[in-house]
C-alpha atoms as a PDB file:
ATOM      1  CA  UNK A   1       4.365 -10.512 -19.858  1.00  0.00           C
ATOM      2  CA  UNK A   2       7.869 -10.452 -17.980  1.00  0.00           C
ATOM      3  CA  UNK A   3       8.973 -12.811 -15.560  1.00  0.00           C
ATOM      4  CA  UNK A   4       8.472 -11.984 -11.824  1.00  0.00           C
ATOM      5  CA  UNK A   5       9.256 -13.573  -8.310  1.00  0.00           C
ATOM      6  CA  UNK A   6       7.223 -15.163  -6.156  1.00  0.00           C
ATOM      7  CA  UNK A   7       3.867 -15.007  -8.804  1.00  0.00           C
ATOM      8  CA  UNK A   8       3.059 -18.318  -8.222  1.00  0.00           C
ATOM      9  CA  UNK A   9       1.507 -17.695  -4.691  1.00  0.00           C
ATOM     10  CA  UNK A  10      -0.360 -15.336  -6.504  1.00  0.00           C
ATOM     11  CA  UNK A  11      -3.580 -15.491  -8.674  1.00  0.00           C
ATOM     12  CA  UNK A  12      -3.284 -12.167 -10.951  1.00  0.00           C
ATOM     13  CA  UNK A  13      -0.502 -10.226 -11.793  1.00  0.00           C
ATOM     14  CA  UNK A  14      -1.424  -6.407 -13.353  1.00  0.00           C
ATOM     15  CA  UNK A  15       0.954  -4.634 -14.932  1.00  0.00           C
ATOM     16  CA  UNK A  16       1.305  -1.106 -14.216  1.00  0.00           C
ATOM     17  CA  UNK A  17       2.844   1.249 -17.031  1.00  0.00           C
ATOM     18  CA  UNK A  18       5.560   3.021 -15.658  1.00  0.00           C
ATOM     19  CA  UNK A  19       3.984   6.960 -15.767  1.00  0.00           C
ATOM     20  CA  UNK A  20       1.593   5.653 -12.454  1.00  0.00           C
ATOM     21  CA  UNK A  21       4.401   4.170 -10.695  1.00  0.00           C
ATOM     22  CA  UNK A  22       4.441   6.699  -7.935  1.00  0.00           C
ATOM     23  CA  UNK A  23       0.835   6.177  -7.739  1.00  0.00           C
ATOM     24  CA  UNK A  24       1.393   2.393  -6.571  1.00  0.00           C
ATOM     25  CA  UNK A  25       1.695   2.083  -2.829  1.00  0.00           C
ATOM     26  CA  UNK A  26      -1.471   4.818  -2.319  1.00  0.00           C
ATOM     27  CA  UNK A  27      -3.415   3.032  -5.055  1.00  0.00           C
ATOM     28  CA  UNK A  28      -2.464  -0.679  -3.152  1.00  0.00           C
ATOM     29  CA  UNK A  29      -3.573   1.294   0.249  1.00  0.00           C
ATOM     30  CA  UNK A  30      -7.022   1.681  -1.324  1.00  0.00           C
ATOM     31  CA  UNK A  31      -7.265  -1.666  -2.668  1.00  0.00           C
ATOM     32  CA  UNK A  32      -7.058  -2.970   0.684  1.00  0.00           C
ATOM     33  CA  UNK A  33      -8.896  -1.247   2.425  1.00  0.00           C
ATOM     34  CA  UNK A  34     -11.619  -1.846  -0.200  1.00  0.00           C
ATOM     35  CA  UNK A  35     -10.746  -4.946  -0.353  1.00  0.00           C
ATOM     36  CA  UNK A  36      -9.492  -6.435   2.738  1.00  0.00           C
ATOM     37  CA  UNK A  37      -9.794 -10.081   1.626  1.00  0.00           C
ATOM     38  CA  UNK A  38      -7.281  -9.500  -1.177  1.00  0.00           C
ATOM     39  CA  UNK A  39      -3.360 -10.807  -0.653  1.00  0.00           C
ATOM     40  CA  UNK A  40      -2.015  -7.562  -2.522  1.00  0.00           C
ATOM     41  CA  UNK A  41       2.172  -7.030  -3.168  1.00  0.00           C
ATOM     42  CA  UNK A  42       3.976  -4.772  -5.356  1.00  0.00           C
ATOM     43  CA  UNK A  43       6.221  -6.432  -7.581  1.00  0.00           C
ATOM     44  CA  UNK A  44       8.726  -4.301  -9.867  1.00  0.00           C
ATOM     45  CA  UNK A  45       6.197  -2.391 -12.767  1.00  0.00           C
ATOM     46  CA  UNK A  46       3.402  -4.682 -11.228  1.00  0.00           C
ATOM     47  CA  UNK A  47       0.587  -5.119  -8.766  1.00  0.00           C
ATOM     48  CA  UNK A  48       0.402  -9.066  -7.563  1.00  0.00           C
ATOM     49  CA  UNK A  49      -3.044 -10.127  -5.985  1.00  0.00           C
ATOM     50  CA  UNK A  50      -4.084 -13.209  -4.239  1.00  0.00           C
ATOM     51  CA  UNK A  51      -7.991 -13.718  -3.890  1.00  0.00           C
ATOM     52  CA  UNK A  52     -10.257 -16.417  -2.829  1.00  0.00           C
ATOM     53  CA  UNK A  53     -13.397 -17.183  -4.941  1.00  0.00           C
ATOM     54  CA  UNK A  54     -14.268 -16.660  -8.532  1.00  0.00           C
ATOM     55  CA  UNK A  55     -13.313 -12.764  -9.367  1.00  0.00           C
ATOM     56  CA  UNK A  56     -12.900 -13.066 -13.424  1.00  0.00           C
ATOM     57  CA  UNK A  57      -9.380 -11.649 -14.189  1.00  0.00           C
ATOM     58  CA  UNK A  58     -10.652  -8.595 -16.681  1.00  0.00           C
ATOM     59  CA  UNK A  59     -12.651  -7.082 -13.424  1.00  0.00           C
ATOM     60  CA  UNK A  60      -9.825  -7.560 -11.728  1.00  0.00           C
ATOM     61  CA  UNK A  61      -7.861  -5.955 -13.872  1.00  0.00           C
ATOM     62  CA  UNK A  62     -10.115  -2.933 -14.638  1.00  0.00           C
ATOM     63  CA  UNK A  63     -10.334  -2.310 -10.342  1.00  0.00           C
ATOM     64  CA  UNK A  64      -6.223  -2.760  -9.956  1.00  0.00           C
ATOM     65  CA  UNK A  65      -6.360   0.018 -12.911  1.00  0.00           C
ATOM     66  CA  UNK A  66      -8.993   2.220 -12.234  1.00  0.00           C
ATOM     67  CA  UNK A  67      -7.808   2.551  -8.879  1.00  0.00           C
ATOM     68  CA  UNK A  68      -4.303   3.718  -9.733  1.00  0.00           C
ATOM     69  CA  UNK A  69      -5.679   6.228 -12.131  1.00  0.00           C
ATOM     70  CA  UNK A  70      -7.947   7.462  -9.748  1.00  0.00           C
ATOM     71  CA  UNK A  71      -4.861   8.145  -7.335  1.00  0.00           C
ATOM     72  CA  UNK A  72      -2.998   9.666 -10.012  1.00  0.00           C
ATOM     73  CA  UNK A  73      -5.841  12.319 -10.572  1.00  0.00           C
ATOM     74  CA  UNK A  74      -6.250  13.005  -7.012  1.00  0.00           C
ATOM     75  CA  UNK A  75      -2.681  13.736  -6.533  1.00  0.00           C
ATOM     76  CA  UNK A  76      -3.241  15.841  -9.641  1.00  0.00           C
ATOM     77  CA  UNK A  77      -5.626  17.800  -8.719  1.00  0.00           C
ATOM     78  CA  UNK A  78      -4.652  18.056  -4.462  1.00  0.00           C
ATOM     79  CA  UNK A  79      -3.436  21.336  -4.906  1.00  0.00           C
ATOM     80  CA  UNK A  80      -6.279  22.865  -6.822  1.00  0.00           C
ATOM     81  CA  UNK A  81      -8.945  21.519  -4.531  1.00  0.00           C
ATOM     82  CA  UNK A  82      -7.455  22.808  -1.689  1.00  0.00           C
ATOM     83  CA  UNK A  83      -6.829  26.378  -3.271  1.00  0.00           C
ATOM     84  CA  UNK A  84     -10.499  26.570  -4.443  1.00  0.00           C
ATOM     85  CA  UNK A  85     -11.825  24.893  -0.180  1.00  0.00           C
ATOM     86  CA  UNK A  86      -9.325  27.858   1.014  1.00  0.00           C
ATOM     87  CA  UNK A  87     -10.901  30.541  -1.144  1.00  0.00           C
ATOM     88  CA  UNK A  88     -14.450  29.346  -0.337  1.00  0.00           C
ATOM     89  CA  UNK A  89     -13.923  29.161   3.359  1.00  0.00           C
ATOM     90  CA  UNK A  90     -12.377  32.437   3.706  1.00  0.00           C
ATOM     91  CA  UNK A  91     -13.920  35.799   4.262  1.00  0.00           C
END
């Protein structure tokens, strides 16, 4: 795991490979709003969160990552959704 600033106010550190990097800030968005108890920063090629109470680190892990895939497929697939709501609205 690399170095990064400022980790030490936080309790997890995820890395995030670099293909979902433009998926961060929405992903982090998410997070908090599911999660509004969570101290959540970006950090370069990582997500740093700061939570109260016992969380084990894999779930947090699998949540930080699920939820940046899930952003990456719904930027993905934007386009296509709203081609197939346009064609099934219109008459």
């Amino acid at each position: 795991m690399a170095e990064l600033p400022n980790v030490a106010e936080f309790d997890f550190v995820v890395e995030i490979p670099p293909q979902f990097d433009k998926y961060v800030d929405s992903a982090m968005l998410r997070l908090q709003v599911h999660h509004p108890a969570w101290r959540i920063a970006r950090l370069d090629g990582a997500i740093s969160i700061g939570v109260s109470g016992g969380l084990a680190e894999e779930e947090l892990r699998k949540t930080v990552l699920y939820t940046v895939y899930r952003e990456k497929i719904y930027a993905e697939t934007l386009v296509m959704r709203q081609a197939l709501m346009s064609a099934v609205t219109s008459r």
